[in-house]
N, C-alpha and C. Protein backbone atom coordinates (compact mmCIF):
# COMPACT_ATOMS: atom_id res chain seq x y z
N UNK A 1 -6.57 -7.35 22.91
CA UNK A 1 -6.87 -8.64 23.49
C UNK A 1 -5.76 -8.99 24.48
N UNK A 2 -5.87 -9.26 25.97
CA UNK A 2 -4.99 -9.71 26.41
C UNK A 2 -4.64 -10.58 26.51
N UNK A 3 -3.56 -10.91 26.96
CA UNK A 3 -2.93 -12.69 26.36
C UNK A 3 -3.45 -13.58 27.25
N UNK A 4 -4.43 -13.24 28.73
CA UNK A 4 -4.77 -14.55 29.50
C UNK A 4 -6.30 -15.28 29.09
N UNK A 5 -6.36 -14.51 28.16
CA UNK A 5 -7.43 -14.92 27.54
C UNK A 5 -7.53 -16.40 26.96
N UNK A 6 -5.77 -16.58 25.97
CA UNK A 6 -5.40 -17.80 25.92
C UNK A 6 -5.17 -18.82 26.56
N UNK A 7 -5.31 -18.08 28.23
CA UNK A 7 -5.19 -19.76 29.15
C UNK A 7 -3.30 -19.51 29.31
N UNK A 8 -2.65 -19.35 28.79
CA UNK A 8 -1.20 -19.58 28.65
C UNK A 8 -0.43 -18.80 29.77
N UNK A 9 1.02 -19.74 30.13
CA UNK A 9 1.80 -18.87 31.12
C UNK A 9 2.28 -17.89 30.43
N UNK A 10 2.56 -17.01 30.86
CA UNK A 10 3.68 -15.97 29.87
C UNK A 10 5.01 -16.30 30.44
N UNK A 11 5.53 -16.04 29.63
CA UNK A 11 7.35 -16.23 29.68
C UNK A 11 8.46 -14.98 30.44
N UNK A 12 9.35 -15.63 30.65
CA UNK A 12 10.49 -14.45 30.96
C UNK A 12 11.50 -14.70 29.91
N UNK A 13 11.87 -13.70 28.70
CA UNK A 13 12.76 -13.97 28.21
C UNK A 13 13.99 -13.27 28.26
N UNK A 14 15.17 -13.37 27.95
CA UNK A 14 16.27 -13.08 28.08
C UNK A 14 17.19 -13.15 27.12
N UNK A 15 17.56 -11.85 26.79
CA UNK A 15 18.38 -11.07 25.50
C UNK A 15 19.62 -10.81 25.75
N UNK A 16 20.79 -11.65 25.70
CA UNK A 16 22.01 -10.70 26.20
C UNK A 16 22.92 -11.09 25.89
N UNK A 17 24.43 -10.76 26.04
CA UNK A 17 25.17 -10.77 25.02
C UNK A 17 26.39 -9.88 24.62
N UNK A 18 27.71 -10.11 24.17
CA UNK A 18 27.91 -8.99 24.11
C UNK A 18 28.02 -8.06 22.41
N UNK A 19 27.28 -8.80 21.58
CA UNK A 19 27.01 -8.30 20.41
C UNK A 19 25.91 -7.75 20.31
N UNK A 20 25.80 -7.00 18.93
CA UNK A 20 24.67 -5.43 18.86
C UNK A 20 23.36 -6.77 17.96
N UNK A 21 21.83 -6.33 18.32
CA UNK A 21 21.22 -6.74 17.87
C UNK A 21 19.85 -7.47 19.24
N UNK A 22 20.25 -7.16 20.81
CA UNK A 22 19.88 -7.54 21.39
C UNK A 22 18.31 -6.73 21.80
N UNK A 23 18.52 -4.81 21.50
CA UNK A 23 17.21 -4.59 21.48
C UNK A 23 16.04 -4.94 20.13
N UNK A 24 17.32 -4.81 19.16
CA UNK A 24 16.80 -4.81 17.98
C UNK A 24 15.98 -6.39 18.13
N UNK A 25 15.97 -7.34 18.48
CA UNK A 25 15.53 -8.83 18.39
C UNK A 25 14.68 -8.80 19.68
N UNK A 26 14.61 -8.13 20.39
CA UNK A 26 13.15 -7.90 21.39
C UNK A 26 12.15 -6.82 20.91
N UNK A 27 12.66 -5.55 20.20
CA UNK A 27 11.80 -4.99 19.42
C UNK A 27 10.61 -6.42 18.05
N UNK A 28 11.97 -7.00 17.70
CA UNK A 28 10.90 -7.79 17.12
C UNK A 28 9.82 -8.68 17.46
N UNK A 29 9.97 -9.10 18.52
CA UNK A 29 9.35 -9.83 19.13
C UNK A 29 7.79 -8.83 19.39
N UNK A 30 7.94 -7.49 19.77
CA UNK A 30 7.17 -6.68 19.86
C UNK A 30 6.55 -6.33 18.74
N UNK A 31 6.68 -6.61 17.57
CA UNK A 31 6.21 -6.52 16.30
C UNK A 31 5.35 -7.53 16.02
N UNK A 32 5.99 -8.80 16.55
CA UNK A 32 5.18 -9.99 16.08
C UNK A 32 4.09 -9.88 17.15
N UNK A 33 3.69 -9.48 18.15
CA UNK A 33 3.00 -9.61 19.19
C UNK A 33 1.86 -8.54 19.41
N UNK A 34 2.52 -7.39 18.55
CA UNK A 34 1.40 -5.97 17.99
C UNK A 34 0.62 -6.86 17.25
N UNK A 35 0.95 -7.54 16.28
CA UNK A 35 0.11 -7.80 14.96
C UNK A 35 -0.88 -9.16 14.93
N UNK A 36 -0.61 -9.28 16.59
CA UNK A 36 -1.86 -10.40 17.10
C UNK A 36 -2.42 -9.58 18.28
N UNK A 37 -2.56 -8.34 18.11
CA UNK A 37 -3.53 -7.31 18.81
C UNK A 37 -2.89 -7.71 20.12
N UNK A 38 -1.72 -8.03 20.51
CA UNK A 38 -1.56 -7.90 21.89
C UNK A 38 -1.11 -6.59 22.70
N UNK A 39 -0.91 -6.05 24.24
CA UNK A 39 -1.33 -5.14 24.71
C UNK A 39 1.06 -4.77 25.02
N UNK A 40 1.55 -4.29 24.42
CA UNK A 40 2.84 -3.91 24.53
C UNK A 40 3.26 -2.55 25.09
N UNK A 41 3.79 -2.79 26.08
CA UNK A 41 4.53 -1.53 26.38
C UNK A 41 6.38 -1.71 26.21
N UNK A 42 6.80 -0.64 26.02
CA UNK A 42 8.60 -1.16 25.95
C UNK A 42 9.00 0.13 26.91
N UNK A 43 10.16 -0.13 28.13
CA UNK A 43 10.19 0.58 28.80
C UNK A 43 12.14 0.36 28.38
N UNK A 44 12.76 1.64 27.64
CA UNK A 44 14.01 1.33 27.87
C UNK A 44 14.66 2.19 28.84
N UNK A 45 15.68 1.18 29.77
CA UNK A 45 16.27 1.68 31.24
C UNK A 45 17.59 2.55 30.69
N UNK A 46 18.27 2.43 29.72
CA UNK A 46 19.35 3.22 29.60
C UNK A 46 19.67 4.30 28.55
N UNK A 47 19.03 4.25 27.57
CA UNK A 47 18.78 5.10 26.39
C UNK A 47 17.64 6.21 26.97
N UNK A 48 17.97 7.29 26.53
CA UNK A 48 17.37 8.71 27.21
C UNK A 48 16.13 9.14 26.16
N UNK A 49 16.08 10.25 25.94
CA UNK A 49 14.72 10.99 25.44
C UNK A 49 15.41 11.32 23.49
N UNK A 50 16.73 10.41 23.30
CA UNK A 50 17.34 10.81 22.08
C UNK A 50 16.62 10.08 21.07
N UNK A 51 16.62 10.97 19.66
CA UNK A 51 15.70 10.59 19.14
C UNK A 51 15.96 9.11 18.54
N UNK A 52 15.61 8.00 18.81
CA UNK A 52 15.80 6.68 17.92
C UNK A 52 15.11 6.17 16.94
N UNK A 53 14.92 5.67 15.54
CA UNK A 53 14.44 5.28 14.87
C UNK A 53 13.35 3.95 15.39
N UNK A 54 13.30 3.58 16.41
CA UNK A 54 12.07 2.53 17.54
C UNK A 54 11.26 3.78 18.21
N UNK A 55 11.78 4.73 18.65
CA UNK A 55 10.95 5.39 19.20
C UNK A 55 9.92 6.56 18.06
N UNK A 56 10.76 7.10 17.35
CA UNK A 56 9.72 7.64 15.77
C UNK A 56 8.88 6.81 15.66
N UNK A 57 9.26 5.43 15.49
CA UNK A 57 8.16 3.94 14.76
C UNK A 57 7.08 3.98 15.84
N UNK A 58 7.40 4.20 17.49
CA UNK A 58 6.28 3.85 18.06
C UNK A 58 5.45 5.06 18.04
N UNK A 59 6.12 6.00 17.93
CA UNK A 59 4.57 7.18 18.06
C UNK A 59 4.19 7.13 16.50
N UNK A 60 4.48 6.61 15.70
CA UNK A 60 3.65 6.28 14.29
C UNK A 60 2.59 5.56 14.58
N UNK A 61 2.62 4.29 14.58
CA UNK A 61 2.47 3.24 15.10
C UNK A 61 1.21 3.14 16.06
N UNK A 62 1.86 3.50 17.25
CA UNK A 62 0.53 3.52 18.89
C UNK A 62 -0.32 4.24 18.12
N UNK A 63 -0.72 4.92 16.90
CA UNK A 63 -1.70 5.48 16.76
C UNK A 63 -2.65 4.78 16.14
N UNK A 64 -2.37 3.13 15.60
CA UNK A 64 -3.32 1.83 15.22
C UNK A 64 -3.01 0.77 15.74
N UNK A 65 -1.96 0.53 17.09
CA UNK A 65 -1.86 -0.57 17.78
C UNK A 65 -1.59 -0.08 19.18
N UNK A 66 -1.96 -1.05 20.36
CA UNK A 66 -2.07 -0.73 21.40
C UNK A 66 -0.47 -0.85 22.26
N UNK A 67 0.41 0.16 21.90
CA UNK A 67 1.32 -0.05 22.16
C UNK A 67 1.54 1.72 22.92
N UNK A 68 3.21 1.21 24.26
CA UNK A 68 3.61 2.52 25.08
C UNK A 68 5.07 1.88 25.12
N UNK A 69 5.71 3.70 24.74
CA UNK A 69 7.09 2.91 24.99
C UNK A 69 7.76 4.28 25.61
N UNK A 70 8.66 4.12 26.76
CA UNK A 70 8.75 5.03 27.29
C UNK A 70 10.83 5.05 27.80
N UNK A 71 11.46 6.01 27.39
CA UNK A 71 12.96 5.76 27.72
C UNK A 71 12.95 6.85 28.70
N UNK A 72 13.68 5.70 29.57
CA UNK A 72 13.77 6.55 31.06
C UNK A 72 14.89 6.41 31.43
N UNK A 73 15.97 6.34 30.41
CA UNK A 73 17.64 6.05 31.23
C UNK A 73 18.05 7.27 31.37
N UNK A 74 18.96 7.89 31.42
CA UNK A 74 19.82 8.98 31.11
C UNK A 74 21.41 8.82 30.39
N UNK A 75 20.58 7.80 29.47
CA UNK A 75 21.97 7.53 28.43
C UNK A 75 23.41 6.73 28.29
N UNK A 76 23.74 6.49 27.46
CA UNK A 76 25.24 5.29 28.14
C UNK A 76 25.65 6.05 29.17
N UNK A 77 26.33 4.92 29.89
CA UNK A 77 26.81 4.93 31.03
C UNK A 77 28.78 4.61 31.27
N UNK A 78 28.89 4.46 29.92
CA UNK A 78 30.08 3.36 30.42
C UNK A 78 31.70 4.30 30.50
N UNK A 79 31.70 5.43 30.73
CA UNK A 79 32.45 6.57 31.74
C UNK A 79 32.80 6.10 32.92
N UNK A 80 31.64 6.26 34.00
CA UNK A 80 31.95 5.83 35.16
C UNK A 80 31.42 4.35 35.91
N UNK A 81 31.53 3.70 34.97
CA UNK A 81 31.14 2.23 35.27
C UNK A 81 30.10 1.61 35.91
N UNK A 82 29.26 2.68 35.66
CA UNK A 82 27.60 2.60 36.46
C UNK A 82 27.61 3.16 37.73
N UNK A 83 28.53 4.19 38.22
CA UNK A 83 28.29 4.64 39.29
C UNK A 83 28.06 5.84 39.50
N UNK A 84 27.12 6.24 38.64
CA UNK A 84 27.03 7.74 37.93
C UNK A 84 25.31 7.66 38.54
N UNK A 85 25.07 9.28 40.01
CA UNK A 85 23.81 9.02 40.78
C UNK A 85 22.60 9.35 39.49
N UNK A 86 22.77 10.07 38.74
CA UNK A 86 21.56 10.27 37.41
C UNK A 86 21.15 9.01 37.19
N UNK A 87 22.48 7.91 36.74
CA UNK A 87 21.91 7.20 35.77
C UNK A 87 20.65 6.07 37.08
N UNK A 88 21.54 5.68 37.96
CA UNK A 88 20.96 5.18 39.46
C UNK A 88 19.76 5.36 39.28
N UNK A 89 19.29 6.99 39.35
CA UNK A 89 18.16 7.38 40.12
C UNK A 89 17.01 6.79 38.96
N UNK A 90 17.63 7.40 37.64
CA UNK A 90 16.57 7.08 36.22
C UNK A 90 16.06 5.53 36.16
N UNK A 91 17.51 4.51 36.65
CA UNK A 91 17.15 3.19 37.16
C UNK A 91 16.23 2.84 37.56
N UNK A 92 16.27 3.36 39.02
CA UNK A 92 15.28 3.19 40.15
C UNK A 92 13.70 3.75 39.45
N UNK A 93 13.67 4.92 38.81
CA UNK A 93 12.61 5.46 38.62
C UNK A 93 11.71 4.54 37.50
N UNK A 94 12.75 3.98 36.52
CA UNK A 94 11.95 2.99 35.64
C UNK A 94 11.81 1.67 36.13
N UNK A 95 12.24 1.18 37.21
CA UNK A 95 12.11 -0.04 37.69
C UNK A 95 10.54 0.41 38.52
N UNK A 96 10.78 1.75 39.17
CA UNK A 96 9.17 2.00 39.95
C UNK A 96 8.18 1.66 38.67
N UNK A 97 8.18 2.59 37.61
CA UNK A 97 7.08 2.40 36.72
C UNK A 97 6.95 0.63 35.94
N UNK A 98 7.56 0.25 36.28
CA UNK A 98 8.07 -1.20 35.31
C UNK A 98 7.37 -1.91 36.85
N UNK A 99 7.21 -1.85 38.09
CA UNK A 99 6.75 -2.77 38.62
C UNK A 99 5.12 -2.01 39.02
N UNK A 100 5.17 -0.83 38.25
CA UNK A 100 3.13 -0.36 37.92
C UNK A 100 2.75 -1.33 37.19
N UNK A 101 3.34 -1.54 35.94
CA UNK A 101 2.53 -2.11 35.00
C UNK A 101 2.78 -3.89 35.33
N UNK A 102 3.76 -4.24 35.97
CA UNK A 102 3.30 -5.47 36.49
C UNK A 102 2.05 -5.78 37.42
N UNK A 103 2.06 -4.77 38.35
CA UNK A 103 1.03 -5.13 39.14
C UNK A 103 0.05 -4.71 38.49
N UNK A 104 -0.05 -4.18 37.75
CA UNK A 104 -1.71 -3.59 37.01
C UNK A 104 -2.24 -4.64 36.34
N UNK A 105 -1.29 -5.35 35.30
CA UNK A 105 -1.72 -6.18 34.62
C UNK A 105 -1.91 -6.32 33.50
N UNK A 106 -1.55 -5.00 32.77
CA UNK A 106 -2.58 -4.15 32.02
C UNK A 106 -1.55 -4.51 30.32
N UNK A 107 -0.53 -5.39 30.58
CA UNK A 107 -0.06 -5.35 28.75
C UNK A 107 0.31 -6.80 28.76
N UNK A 108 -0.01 -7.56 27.71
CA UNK A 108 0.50 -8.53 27.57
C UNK A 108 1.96 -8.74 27.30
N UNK A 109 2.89 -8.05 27.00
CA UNK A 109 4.46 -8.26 26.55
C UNK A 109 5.06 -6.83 26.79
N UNK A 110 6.11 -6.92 28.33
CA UNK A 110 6.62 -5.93 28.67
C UNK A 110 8.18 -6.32 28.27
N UNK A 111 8.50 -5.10 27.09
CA UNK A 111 9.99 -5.49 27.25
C UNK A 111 10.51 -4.23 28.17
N UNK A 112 11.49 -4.87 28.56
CA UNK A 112 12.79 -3.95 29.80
C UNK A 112 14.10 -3.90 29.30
N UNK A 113 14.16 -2.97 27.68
CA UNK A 113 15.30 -2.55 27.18
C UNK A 113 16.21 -2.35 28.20
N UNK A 114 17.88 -3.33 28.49
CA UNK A 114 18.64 -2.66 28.80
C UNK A 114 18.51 -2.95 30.46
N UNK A 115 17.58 -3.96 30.80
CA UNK A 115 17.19 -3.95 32.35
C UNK A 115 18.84 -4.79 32.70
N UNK A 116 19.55 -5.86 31.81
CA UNK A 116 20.30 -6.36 32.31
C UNK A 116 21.51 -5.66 32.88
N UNK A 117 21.60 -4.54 32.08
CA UNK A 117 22.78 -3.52 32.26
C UNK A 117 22.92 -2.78 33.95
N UNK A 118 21.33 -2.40 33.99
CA UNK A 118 20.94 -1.61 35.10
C UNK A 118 21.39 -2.79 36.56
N UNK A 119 20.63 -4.09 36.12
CA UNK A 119 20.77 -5.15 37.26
C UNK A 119 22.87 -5.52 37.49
N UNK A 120 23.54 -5.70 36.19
CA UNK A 120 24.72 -5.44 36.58
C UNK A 120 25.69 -4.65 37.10
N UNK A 121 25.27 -3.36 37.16
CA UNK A 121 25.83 -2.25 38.08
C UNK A 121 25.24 -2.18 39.21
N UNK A 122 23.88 -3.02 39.73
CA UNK A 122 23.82 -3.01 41.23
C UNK A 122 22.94 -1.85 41.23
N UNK A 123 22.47 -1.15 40.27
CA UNK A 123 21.21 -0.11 40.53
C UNK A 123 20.12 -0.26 41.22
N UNK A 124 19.44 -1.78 40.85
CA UNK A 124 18.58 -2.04 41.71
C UNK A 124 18.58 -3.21 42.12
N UNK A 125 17.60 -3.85 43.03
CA UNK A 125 18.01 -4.75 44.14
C UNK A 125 17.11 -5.67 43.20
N UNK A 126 18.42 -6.76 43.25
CA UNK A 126 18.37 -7.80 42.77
C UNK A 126 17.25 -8.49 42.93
N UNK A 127 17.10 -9.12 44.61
CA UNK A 127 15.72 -9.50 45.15
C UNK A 127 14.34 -9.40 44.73
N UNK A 128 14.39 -8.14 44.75
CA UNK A 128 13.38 -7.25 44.69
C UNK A 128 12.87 -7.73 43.37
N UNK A 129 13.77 -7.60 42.40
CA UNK A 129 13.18 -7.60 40.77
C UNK A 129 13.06 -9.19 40.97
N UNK A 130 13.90 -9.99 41.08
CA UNK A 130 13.51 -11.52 41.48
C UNK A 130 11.94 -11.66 41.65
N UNK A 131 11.72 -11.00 42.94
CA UNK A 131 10.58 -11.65 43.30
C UNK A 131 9.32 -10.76 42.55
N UNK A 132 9.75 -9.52 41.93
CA UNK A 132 8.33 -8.62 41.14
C UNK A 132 8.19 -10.08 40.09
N UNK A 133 9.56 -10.71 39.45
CA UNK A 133 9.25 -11.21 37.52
C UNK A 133 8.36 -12.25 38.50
N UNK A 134 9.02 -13.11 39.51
CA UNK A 134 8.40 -14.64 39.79
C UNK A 134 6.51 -14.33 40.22
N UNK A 135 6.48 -13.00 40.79
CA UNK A 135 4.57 -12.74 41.46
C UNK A 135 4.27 -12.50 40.18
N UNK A 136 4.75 -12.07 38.81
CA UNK A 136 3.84 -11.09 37.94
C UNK A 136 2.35 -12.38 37.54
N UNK A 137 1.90 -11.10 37.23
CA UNK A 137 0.85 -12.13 36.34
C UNK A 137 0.98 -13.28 35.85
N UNK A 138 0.22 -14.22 35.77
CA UNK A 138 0.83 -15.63 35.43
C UNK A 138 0.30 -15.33 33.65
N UNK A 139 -0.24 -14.80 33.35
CA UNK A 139 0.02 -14.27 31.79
C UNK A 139 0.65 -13.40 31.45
N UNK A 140 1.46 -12.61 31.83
CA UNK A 140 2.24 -12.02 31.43
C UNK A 140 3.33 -12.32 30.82
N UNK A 141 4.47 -11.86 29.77
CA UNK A 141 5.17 -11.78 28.74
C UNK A 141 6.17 -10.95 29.24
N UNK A 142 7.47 -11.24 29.94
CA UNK A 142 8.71 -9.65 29.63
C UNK A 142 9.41 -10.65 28.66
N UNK A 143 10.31 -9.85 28.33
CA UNK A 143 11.62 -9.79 27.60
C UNK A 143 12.14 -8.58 28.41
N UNK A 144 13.85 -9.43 28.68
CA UNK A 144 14.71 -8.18 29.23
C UNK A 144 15.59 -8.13 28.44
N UNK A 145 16.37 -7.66 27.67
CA UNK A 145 17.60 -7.02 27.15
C UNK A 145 18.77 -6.67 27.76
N UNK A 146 19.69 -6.42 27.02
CA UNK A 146 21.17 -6.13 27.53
C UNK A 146 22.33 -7.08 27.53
N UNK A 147 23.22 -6.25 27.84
CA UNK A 147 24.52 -7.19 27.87
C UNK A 147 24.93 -7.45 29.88
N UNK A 148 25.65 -8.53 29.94
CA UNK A 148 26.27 -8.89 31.42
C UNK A 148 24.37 -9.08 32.31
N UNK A 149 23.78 -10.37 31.58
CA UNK A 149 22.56 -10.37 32.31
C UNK A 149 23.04 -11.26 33.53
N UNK A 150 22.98 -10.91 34.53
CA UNK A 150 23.09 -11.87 35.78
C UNK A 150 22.87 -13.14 35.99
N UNK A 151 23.61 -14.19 36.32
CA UNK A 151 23.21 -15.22 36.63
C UNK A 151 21.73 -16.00 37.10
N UNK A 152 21.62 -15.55 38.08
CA UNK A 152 20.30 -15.42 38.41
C UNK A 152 19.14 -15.09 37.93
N UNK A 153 19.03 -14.32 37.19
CA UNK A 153 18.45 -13.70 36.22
C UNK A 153 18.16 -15.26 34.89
N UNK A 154 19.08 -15.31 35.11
CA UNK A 154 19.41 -16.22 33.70
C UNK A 154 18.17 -17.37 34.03
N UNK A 155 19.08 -18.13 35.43
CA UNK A 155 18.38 -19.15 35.92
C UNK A 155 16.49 -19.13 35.87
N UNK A 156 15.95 -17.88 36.02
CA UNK A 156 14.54 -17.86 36.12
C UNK A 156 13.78 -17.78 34.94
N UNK A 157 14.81 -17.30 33.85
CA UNK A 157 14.54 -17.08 32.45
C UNK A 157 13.49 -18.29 31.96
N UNK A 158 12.47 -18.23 30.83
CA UNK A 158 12.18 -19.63 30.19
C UNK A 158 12.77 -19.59 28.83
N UNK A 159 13.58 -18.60 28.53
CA UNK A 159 14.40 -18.29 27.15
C UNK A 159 15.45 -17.63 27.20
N UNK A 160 16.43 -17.74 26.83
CA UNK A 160 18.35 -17.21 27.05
C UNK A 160 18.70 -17.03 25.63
N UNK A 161 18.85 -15.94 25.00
CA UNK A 161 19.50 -15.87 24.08
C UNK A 161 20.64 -15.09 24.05
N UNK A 162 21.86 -15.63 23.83
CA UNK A 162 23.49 -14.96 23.44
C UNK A 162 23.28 -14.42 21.98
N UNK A 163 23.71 -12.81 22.40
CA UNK A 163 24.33 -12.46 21.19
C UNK A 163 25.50 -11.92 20.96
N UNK A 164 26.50 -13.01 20.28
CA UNK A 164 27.85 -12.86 20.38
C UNK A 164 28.46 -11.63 19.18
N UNK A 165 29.23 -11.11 19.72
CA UNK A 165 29.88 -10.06 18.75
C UNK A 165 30.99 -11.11 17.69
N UNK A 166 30.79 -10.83 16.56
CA UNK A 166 31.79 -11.87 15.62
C UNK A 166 32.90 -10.45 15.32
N UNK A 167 32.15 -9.63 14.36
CA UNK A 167 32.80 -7.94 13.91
C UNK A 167 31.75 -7.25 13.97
N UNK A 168 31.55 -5.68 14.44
CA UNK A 168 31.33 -4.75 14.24
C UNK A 168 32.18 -3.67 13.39
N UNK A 169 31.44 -2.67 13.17
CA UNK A 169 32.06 -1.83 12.03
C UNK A 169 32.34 -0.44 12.89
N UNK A 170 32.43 -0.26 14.21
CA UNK A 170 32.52 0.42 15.27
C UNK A 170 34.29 0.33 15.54
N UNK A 171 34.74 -0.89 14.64
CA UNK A 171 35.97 -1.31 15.37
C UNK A 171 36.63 -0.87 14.12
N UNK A 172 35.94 -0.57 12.82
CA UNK A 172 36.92 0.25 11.93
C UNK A 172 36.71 1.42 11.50
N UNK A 173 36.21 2.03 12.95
CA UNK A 173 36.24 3.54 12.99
C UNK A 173 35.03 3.61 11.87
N UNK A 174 34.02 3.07 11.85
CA UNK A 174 32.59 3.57 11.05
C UNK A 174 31.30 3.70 12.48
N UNK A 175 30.89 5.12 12.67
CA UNK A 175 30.12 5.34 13.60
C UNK A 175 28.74 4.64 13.41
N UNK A 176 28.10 4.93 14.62
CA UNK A 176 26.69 4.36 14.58
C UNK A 176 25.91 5.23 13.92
N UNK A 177 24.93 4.39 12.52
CA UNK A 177 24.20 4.90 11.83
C UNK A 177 22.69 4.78 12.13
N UNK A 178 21.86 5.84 12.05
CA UNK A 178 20.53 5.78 12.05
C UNK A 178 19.88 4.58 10.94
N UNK A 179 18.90 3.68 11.75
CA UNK A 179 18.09 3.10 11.08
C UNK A 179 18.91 1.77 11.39
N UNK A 180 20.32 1.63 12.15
CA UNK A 180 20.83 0.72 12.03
C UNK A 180 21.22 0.51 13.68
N UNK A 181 22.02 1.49 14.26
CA UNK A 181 21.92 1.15 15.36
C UNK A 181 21.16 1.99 16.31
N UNK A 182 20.33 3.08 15.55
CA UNK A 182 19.67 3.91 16.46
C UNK A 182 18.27 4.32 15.42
């Protein structure tokens, strides 16, 4: 069922922050929004083809709800401070497919794992994504994710959520665990 069915604007929301929990709380949102038959795709910009415990769940999953989720980053970045041409190009390449499915029309709730990251290193043109979120469908649904979301960005938002780091367990030398942060 797509969501303009309801008559309703769809939203731009906004995940960011510099504490862990920011895909994890747009994944949910994607949960609550499967289970009212809505049409979800999740496109993450910086996480690669590694295996994650969201991405196992969705090929379970898309096989009784109408859901696509597709990682097109080429992985952290934070070496060369986003100026690394792979990660750029993978940018650019998921921002192309991320402004298909705007113009198509075709899902009610697009999240853009990680889009804030991509927009803070200057990968892609600011403008540009400006003016794809403000034309999309007037029913349409994103959620963007990430940490250092742009000002601007912020401003167009109809939802801002901070997620502040209090402690992680990263900081006493305990690695990232499956099921928890991956």
């Amino acid at each position: 069922m797509l969501f303009e069915k309801q008559n309703e604007r769809g939203l731009l929301l906004n995940i960011t922050g510099n504490g862990k929990g920011k895909t994890t709380s747009g994944l949910g949102a994607c949960v609550r929004a499967l289970g009212w038959d809505w049409k979800v795709c999740i496109i993450q910009f910086i996480k690669n083809s590694r295996v994650t415990g969201e991405k196992k769940f969705a090929e379970l999953i898309s096989r009784h709800v109408d859901l696509e989720m597709y990682q097109t980053g080429y992985g952290a970045s934070w070496k060369g401070r986003g100026t690394e041409p792979e990660h750029i190009e993978a940018a650019r390449q998921a921002w192309a497919q991320t402004k298909e499915y705007i113009a198509a029309g075709k899902v009610d709730l697009l999240m853009l794992d990680e889009l804030n990251i991509a927009l803070s290193f200057g990968w892609l043109d600011a403008d540009g994504v400006m003016n794809t979120f403000k034309n999309r469908p007037a029913s349409m649904n994103i959620i963007v994710t990430g940490r250092n979301a742009p000002d601007w960005l912020l401003e167009i938002s109809d939802l801002v959520s901070e997620i502040k780091e209090i402690k992680h367990p990263l900081k006493k030398g305990i690695p990232a665990r499956k099921g928890i942060e991956f």
